[in-house]
N, C-alpha and C. Protein backbone atom coordinates (compact mmCIF):
# COMPACT_ATOMS: atom_id res chain seq x y z
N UNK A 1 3.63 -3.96 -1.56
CA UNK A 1 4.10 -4.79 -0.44
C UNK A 1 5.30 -4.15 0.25
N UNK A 2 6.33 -3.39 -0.62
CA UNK A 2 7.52 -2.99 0.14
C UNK A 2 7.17 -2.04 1.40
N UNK A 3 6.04 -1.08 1.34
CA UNK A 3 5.37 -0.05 2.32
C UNK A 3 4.96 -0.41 3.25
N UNK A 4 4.51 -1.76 3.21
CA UNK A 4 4.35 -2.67 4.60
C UNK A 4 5.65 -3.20 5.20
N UNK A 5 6.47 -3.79 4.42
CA UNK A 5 7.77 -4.00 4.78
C UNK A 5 8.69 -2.55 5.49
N UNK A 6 8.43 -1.58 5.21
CA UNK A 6 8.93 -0.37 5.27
C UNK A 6 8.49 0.00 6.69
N UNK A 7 7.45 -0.13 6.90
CA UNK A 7 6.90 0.04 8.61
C UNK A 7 6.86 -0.94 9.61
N UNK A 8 6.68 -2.07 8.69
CA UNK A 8 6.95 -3.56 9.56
C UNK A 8 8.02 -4.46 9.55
N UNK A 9 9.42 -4.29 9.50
CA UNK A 9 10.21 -5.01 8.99
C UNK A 9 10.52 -6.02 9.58
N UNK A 10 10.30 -6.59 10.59
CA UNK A 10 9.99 -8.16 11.40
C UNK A 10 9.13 -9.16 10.95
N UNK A 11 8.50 -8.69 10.08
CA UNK A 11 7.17 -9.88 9.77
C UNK A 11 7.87 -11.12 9.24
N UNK A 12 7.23 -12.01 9.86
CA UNK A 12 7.61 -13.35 9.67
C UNK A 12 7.22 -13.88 7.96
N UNK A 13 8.11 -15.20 7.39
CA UNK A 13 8.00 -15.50 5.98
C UNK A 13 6.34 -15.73 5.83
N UNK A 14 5.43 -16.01 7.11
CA UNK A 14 4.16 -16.79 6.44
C UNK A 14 3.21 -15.13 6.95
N UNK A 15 3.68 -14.04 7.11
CA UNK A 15 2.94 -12.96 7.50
C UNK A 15 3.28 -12.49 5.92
N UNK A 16 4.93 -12.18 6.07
CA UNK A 16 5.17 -11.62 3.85
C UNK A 16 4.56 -12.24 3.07
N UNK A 17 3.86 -13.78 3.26
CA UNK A 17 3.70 -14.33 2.30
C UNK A 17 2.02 -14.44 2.37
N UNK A 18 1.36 -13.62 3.32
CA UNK A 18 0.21 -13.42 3.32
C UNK A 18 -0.32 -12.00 3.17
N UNK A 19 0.45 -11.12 3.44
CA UNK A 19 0.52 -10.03 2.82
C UNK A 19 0.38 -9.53 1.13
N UNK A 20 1.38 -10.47 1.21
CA UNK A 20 1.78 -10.10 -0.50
C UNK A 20 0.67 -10.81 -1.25
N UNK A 21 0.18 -11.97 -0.94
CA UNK A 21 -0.93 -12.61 -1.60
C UNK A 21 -2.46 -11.37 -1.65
N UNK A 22 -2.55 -10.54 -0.91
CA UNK A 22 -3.53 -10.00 -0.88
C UNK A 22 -3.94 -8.89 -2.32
N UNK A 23 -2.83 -8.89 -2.56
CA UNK A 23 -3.10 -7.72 -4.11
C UNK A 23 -3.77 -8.25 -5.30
N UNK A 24 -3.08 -10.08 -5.62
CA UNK A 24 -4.28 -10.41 -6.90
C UNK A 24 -5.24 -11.09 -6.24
N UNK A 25 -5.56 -11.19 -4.61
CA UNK A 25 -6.78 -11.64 -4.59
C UNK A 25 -7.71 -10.44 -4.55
N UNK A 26 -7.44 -9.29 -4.09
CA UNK A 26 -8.15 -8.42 -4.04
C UNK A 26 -8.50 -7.43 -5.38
N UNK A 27 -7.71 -7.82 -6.16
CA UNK A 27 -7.88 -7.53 -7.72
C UNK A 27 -8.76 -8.05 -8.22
N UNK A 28 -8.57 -9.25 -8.17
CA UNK A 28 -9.53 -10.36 -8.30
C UNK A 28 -11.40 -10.10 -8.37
N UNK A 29 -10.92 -10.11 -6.80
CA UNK A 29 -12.53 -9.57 -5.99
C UNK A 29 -13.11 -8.72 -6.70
N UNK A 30 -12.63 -7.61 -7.12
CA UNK A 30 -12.88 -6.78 -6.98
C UNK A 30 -13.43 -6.24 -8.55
N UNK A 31 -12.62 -7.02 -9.10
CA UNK A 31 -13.54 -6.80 -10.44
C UNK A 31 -14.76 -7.69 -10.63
N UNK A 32 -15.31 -8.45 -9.55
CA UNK A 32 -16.55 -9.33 -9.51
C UNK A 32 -17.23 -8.55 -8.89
N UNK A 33 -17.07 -7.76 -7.44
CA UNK A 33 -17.89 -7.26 -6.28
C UNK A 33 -17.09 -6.26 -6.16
N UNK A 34 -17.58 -4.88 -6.53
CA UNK A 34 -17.00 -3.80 -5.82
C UNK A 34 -17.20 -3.53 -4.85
N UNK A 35 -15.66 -3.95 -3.65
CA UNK A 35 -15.62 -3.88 -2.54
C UNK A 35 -14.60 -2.74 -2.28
N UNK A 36 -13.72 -2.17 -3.04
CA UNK A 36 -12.65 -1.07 -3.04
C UNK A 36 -12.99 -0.17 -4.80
N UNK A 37 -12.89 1.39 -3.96
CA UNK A 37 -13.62 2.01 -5.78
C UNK A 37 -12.03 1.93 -6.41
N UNK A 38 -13.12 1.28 -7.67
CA UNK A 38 -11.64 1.14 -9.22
C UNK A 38 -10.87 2.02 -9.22
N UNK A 39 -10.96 3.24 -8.84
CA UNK A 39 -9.94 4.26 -8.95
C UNK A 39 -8.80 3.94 -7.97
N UNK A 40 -9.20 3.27 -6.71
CA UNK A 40 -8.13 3.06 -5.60
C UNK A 40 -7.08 1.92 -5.47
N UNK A 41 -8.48 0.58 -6.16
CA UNK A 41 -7.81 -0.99 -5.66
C UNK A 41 -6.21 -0.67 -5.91
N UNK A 42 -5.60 0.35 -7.16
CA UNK A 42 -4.38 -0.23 -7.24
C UNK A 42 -3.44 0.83 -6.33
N UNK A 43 -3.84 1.33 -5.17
CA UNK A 43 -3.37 2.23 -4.11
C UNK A 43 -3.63 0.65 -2.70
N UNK A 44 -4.04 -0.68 -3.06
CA UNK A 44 -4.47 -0.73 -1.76
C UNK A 44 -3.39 -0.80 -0.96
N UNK A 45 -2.12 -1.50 -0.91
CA UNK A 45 -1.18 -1.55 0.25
C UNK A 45 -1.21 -0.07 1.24
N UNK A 46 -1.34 0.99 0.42
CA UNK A 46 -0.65 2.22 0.94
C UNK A 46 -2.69 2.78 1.89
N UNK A 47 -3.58 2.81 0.77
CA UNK A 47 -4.80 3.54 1.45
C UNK A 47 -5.45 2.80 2.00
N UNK A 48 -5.16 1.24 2.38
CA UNK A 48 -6.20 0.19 2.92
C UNK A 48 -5.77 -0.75 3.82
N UNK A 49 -4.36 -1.50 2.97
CA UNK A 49 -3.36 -2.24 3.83
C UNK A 49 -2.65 -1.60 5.41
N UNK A 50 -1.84 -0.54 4.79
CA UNK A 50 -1.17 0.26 6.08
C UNK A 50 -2.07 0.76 6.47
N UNK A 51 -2.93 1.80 5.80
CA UNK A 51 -3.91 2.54 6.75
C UNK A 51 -4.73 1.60 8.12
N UNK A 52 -4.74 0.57 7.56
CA UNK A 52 -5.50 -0.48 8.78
C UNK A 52 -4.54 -1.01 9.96
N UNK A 53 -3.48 -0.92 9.52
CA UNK A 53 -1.85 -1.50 10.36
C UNK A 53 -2.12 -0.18 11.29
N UNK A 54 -2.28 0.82 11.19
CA UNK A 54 -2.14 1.86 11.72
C UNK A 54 -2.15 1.48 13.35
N UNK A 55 -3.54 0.14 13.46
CA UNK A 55 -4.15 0.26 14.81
C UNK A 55 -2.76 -1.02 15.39
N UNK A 56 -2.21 -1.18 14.77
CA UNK A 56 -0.37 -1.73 15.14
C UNK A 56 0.33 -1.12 15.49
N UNK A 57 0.47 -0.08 14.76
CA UNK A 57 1.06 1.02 15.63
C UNK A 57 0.92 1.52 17.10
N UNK A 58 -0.74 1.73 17.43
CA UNK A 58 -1.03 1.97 18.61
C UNK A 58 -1.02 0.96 19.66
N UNK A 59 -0.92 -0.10 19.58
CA UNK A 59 -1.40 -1.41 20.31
C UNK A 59 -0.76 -2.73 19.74
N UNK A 60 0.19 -3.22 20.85
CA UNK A 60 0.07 -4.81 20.02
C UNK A 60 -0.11 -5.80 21.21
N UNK A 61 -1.65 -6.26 20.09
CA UNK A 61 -2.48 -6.84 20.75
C UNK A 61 -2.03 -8.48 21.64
N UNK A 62 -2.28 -8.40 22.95
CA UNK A 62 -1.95 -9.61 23.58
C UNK A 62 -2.64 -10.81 23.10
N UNK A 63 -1.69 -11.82 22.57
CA UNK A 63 -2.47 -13.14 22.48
C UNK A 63 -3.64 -13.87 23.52
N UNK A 64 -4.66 -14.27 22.48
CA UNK A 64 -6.18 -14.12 23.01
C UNK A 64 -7.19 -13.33 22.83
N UNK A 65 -6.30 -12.19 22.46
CA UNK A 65 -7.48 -10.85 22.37
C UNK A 65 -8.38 -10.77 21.29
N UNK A 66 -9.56 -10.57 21.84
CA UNK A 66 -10.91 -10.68 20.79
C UNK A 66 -11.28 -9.09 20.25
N UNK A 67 -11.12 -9.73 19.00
CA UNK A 67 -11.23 -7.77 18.52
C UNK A 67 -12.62 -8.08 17.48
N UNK A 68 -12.98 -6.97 17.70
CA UNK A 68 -14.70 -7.56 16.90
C UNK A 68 -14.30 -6.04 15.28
N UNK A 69 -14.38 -6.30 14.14
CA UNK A 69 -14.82 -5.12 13.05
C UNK A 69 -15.57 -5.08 12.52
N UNK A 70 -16.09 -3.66 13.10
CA UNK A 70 -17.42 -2.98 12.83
C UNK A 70 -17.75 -2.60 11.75
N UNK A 71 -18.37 -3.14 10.36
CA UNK A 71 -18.43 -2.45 9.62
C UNK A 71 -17.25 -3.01 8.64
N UNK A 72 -16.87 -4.51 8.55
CA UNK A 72 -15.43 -4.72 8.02
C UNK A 72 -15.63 -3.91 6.25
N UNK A 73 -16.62 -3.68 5.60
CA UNK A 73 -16.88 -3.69 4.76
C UNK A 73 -15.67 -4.82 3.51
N UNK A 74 -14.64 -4.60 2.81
CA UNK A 74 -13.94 -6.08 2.38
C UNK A 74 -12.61 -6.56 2.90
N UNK A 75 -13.10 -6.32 4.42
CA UNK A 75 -12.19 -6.65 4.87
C UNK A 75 -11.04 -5.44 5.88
N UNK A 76 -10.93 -4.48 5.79
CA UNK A 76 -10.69 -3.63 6.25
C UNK A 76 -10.92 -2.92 7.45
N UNK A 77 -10.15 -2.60 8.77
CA UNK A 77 -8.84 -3.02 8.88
C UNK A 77 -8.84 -4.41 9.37
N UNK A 78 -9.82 -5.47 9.53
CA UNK A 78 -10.02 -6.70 10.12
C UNK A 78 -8.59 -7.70 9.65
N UNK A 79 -8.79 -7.80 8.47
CA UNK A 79 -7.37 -8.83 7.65
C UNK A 79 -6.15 -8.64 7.67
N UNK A 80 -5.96 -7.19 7.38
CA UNK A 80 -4.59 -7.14 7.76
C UNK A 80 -4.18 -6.86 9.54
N UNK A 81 -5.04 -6.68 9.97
CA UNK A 81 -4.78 -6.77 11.57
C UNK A 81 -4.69 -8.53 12.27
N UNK A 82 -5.37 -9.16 11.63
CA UNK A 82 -5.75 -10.62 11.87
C UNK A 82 -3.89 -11.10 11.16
N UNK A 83 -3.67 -10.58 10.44
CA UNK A 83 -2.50 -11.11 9.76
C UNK A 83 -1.44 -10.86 10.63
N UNK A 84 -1.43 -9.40 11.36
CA UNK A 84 -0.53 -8.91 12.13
C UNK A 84 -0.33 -9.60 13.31
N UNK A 85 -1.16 -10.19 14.21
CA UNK A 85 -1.82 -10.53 15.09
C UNK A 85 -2.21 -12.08 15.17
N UNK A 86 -1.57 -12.99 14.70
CA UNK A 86 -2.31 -14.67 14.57
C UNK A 86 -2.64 -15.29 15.63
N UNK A 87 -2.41 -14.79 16.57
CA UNK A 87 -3.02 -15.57 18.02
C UNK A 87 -3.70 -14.35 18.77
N UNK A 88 -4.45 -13.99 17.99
CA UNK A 88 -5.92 -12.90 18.20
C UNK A 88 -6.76 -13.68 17.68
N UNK A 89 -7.86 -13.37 17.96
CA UNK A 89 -9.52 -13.87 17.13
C UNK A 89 -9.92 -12.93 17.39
N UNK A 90 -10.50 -12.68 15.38
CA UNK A 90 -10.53 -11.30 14.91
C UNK A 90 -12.17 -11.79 14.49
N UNK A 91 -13.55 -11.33 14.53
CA UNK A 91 -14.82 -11.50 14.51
C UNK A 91 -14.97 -9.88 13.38
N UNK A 92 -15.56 -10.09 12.12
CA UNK A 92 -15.84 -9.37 11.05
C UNK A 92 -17.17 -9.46 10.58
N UNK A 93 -18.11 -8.22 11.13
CA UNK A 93 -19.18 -8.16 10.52
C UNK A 93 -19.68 -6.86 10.00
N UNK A 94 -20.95 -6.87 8.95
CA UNK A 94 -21.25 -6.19 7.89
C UNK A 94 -22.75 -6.44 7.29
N UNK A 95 -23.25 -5.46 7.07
CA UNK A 95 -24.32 -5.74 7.11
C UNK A 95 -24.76 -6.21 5.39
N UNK A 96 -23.31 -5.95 4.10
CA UNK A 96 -23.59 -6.74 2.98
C UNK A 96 -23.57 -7.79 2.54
N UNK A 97 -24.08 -8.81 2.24
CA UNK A 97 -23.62 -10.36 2.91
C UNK A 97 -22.50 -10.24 1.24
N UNK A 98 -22.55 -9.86 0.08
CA UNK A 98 -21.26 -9.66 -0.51
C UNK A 98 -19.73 -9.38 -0.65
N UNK A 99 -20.08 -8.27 0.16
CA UNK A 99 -18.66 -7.68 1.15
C UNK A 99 -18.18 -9.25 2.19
N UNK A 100 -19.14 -9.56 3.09
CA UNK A 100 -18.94 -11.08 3.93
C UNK A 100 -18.20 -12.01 3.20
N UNK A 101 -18.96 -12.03 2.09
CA UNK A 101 -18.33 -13.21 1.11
C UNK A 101 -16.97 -12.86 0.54
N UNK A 102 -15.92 -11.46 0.79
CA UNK A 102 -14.81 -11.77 -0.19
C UNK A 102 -14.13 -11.90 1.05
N UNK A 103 -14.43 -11.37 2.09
CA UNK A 103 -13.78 -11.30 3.49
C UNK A 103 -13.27 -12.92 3.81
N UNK A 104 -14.34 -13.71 3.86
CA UNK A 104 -14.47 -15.37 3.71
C UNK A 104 -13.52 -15.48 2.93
N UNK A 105 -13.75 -15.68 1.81
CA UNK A 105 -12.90 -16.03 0.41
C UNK A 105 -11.44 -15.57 0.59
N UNK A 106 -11.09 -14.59 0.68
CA UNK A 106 -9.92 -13.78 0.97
C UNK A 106 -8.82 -14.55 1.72
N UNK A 107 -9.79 -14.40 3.22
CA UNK A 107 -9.32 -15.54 4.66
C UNK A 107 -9.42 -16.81 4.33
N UNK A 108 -10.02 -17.20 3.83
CA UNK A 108 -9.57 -19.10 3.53
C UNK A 108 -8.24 -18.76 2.33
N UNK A 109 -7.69 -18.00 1.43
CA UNK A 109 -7.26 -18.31 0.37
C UNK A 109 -5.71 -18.45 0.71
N UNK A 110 -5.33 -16.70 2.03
CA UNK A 110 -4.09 -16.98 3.00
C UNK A 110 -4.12 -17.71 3.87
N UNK A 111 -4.73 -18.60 4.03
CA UNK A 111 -4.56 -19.51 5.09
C UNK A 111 -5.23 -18.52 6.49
N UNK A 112 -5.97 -17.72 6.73
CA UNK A 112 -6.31 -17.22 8.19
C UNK A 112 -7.22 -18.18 8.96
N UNK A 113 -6.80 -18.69 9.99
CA UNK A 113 -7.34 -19.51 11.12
C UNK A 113 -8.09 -18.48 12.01
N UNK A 114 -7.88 -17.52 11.98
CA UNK A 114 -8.19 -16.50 13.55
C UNK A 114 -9.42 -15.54 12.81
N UNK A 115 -10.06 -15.81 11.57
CA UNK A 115 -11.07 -14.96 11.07
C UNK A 115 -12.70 -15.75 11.32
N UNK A 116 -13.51 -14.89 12.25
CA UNK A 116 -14.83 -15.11 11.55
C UNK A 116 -15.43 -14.02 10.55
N UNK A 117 -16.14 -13.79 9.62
CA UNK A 117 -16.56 -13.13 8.97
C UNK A 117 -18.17 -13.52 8.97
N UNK A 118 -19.14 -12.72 9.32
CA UNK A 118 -20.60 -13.05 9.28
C UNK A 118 -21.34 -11.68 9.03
N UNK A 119 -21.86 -11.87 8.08
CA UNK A 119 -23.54 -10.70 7.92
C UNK A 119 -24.32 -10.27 9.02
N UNK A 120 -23.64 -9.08 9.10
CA UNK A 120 -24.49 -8.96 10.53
C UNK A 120 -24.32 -7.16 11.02
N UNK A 121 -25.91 -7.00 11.40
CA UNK A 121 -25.73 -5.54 11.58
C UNK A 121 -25.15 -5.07 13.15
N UNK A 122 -24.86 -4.09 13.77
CA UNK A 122 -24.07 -3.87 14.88
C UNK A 122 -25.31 -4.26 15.65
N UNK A 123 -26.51 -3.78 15.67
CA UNK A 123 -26.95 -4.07 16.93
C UNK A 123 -27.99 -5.70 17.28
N UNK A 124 -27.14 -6.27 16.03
CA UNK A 124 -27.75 -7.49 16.42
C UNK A 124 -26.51 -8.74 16.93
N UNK A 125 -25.74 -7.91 16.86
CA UNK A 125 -24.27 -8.57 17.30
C UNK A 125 -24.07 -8.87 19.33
N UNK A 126 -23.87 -9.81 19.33
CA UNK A 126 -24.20 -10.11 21.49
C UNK A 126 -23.35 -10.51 21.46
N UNK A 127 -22.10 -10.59 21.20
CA UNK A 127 -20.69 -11.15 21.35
C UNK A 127 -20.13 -9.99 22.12
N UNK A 128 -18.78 -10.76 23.49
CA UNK A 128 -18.24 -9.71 24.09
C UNK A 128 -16.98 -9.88 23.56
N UNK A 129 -16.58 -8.76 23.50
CA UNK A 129 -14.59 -8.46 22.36
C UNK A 129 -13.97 -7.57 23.49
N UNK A 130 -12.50 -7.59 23.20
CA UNK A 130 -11.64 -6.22 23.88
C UNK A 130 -11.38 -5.51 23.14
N UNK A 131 -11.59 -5.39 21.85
CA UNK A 131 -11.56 -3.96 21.58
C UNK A 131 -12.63 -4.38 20.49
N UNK A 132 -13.09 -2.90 19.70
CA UNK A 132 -13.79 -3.38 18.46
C UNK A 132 -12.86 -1.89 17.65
N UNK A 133 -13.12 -2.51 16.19
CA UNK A 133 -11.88 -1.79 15.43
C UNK A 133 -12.96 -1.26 14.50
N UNK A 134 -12.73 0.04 13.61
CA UNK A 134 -13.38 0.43 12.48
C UNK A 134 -12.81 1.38 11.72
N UNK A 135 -13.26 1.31 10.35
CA UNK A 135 -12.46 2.03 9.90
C UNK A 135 -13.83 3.30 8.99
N UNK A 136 -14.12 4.66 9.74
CA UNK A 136 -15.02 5.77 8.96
C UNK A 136 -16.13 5.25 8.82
N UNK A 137 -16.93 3.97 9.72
CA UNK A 137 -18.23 3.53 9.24
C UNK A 137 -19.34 4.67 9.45
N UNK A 138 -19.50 5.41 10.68
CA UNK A 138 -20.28 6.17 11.00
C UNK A 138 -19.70 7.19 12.24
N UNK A 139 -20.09 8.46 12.42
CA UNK A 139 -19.96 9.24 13.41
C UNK A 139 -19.42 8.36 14.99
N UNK A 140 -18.10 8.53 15.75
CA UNK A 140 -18.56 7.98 16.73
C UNK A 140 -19.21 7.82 18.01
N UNK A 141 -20.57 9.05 17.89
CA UNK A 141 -21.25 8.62 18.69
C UNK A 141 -22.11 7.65 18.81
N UNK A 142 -22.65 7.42 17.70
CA UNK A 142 -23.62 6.59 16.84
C UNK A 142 -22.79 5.56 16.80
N UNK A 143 -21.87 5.12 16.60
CA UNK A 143 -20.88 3.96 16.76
C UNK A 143 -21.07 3.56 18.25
N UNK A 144 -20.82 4.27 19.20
CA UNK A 144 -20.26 3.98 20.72
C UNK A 144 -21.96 3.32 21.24
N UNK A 145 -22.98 3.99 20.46
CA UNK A 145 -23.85 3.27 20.93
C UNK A 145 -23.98 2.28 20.89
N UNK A 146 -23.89 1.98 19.65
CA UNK A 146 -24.36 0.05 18.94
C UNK A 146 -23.39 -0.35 19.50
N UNK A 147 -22.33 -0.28 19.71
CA UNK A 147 -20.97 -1.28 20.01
C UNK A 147 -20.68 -1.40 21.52
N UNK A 148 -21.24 -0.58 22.68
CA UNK A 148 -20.35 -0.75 23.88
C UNK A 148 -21.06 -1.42 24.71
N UNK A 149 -22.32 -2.08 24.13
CA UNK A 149 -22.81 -3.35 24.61
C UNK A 149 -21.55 -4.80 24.47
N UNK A 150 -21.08 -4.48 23.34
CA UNK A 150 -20.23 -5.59 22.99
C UNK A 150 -18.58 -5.68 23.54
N UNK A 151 -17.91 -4.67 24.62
CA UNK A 151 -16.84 -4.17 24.96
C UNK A 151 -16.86 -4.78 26.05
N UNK A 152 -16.13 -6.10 26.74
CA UNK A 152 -15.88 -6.57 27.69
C UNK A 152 -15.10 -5.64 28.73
N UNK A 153 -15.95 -5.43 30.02
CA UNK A 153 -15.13 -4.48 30.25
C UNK A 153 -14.50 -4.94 31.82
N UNK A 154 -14.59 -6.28 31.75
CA UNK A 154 -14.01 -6.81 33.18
C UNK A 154 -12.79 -7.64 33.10
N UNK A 155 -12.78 -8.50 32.11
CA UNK A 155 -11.26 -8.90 31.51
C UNK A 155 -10.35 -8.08 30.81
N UNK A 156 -9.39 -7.48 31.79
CA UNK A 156 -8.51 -6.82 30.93
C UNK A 156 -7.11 -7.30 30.63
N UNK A 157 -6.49 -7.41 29.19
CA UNK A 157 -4.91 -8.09 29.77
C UNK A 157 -4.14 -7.93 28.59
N UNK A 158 -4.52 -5.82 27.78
CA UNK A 158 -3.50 -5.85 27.28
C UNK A 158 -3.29 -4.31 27.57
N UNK A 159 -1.51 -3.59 27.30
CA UNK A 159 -1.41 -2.38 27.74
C UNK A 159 -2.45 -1.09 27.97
N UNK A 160 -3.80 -1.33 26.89
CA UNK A 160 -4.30 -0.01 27.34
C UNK A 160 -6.02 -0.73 27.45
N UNK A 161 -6.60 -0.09 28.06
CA UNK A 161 -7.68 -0.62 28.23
C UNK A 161 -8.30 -1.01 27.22
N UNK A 162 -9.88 -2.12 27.73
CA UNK A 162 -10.30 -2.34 26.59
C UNK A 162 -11.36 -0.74 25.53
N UNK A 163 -11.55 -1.16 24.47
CA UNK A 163 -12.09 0.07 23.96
C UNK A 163 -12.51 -0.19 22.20
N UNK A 164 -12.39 0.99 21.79
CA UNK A 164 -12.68 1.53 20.84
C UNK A 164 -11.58 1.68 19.71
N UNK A 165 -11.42 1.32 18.81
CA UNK A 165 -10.26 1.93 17.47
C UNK A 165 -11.03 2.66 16.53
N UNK A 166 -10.72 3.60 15.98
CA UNK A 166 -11.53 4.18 14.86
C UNK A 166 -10.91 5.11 13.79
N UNK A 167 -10.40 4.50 12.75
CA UNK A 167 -9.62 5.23 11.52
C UNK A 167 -10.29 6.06 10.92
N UNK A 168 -10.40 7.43 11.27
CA UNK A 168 -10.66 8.97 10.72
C UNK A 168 -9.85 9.55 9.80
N UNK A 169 -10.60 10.85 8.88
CA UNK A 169 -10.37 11.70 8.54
C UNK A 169 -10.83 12.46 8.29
N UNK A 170 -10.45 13.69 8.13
CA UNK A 170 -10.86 15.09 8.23
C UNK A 170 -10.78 15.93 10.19
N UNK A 171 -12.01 16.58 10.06
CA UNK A 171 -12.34 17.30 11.27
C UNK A 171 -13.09 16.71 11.93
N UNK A 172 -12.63 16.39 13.29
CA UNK A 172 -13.04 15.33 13.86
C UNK A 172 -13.91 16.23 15.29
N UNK A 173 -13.34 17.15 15.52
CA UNK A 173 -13.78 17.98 16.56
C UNK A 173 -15.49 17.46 17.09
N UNK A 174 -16.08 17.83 16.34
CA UNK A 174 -17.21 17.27 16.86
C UNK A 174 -17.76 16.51 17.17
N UNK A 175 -17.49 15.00 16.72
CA UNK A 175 -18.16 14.16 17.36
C UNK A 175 -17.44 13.40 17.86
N UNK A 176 -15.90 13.94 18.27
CA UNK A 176 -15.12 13.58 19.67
C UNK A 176 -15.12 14.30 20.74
N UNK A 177 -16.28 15.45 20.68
CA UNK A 177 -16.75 16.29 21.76
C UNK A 177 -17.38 15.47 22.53
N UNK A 178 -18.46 14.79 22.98
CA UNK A 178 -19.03 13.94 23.85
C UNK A 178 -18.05 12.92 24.63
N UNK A 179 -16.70 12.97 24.16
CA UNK A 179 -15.94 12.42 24.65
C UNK A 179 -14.64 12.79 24.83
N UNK A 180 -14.69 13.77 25.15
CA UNK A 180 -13.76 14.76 25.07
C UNK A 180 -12.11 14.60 26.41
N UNK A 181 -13.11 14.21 27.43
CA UNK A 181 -11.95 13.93 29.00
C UNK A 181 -11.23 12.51 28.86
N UNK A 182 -11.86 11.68 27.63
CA UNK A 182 -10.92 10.47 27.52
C UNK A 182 -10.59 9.95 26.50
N UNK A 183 -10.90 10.83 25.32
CA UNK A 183 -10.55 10.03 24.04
C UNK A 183 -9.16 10.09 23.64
N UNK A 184 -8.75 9.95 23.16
CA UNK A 184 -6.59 10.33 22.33
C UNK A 184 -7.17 9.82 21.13
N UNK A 185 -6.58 10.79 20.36
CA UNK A 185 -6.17 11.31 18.78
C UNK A 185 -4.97 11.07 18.53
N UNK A 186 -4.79 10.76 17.89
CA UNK A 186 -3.00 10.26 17.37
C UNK A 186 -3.16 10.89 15.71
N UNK A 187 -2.24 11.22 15.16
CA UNK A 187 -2.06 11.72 13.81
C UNK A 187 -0.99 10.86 12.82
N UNK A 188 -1.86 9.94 11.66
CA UNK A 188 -1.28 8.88 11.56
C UNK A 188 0.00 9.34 10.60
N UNK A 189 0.32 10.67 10.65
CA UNK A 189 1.22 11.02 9.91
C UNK A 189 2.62 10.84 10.78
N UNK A 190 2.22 10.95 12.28
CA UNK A 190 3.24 10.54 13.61
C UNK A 190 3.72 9.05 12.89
N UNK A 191 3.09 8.43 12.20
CA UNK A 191 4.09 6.95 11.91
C UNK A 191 4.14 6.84 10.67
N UNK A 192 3.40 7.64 10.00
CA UNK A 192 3.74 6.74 8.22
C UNK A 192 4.02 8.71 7.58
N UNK A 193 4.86 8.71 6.93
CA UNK A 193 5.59 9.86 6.28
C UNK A 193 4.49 9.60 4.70
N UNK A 194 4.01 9.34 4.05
CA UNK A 194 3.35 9.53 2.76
C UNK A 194 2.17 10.52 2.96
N UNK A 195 2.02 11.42 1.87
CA UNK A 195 1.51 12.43 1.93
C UNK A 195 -0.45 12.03 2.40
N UNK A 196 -0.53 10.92 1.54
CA UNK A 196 -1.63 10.35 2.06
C UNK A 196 -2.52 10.10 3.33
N UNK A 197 -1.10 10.23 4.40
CA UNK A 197 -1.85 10.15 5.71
C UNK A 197 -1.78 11.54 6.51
N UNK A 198 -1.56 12.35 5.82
CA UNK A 198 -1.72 13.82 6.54
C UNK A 198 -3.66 14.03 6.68
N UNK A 199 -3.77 14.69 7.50
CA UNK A 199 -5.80 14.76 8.05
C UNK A 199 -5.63 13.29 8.07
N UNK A 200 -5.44 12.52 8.20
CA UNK A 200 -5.83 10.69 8.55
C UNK A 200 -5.73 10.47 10.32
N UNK A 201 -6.35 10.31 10.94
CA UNK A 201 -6.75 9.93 12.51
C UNK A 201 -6.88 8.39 12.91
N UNK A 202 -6.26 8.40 14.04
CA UNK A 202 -6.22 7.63 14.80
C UNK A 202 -7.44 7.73 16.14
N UNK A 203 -8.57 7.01 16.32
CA UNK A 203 -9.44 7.87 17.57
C UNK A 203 -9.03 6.35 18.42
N UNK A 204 -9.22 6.78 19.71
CA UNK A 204 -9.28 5.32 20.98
C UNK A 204 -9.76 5.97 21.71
N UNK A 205 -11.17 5.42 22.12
CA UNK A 205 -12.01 5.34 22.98
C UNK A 205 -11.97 4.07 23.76
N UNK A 206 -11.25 4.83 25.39
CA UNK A 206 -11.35 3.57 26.01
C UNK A 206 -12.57 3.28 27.16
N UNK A 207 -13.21 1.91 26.98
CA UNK A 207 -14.69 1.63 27.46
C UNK A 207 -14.77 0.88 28.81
């Protein structure tokens, strides 16, 4: 919890106190439904929590804003962005209805008002969002397809257009080639100093 405190030090008592609740519920979870591998759950603040804050860093999102996650798999970056963010409506889908279920469970347990969580594959999803968020689900070209049906692109009303978030790593070169004249890369080591986020990416594709 302090590593979130360490990058976020404004968070309000019912944001710390939803934060911090997330470690024995996700402990929890997790020895029922592996939704984070056993080797990591006890890394999550630092490889799951912040890594998902990341898209805080880039953007803070105007109240109202509909952010759809692609791929939340348990939750990730959907919850802790929904936490960051309480007058957003944050829409979380996945095509494991298990993964769905701790996402649910999770969000009713901190109190989240602003979560839907539903089973559901990308291209059966007809909901319009301003941004949609993900974290390494698939290549993003193959992403930009299924999803930019769902990218409202006539209401706009926060600093950067509506679009795309997408938490990378490694070598990204290639399949940010097709999009090469408008994408930005950010290097999430530009905000968090732990060795962990060196090769860790920031992609925004704006739609």
């Amino acid at each position: 919890m302090e590593i979130i405190q360490k990058y976020f030090p404004t968070l309000s008592p019912e944001q710390q106190r939803q934060f911090a609740a997330l470690d024995a519920l996700y402990h929890d979870w997790n020895s029922k439904i592996n939704v984070i591998s056993r080797k990591d759950i006890d890394n999550l603040y630092e490889h799951h929590v912040l890594h998902s804050l990341a898209i805080a860093k880039a953007i803070h999102f105007k109240p109202g804003t509909r952010i759809m996650d692609f791929g939340c798999g348990g939750g990730f970056p959907g919850i802790p962005l929904a936490i960051m963010f309480p007058e957003c409506q944050f829409k979380l889908i996945d095509g494991t209805a298990k993964k769905i279920r701790v996402c649910n469970e999770v969000a009713s347990a901190i109190g989240l008002k602003n979560v839907l969580a539903e089973q559901r594959r990308g291209e059966e999803e007809k909901g319009l969002f301003d941004f949609v968020v993900s974290r390494a689900v698939m290549p993003l070209p193959d992403m930009y397809k299924i999803v930019k049906k769902n990218i409202d692109r006539k209401n706009q009303k926060n600093s950067m257009p509506n679009g795309i978030f997408c938490l990378k790593g490694g070598e990204l070169q290639g399949e940010i080639q097709p999009f090469r004249n408008i994408v930005e890369q950010t290097e999430l080591s530009t905000w968090f100093s732990e060795e962990w986020f060196k090769l860790k990416h920031l992609i925004y594709l704006p739609c």
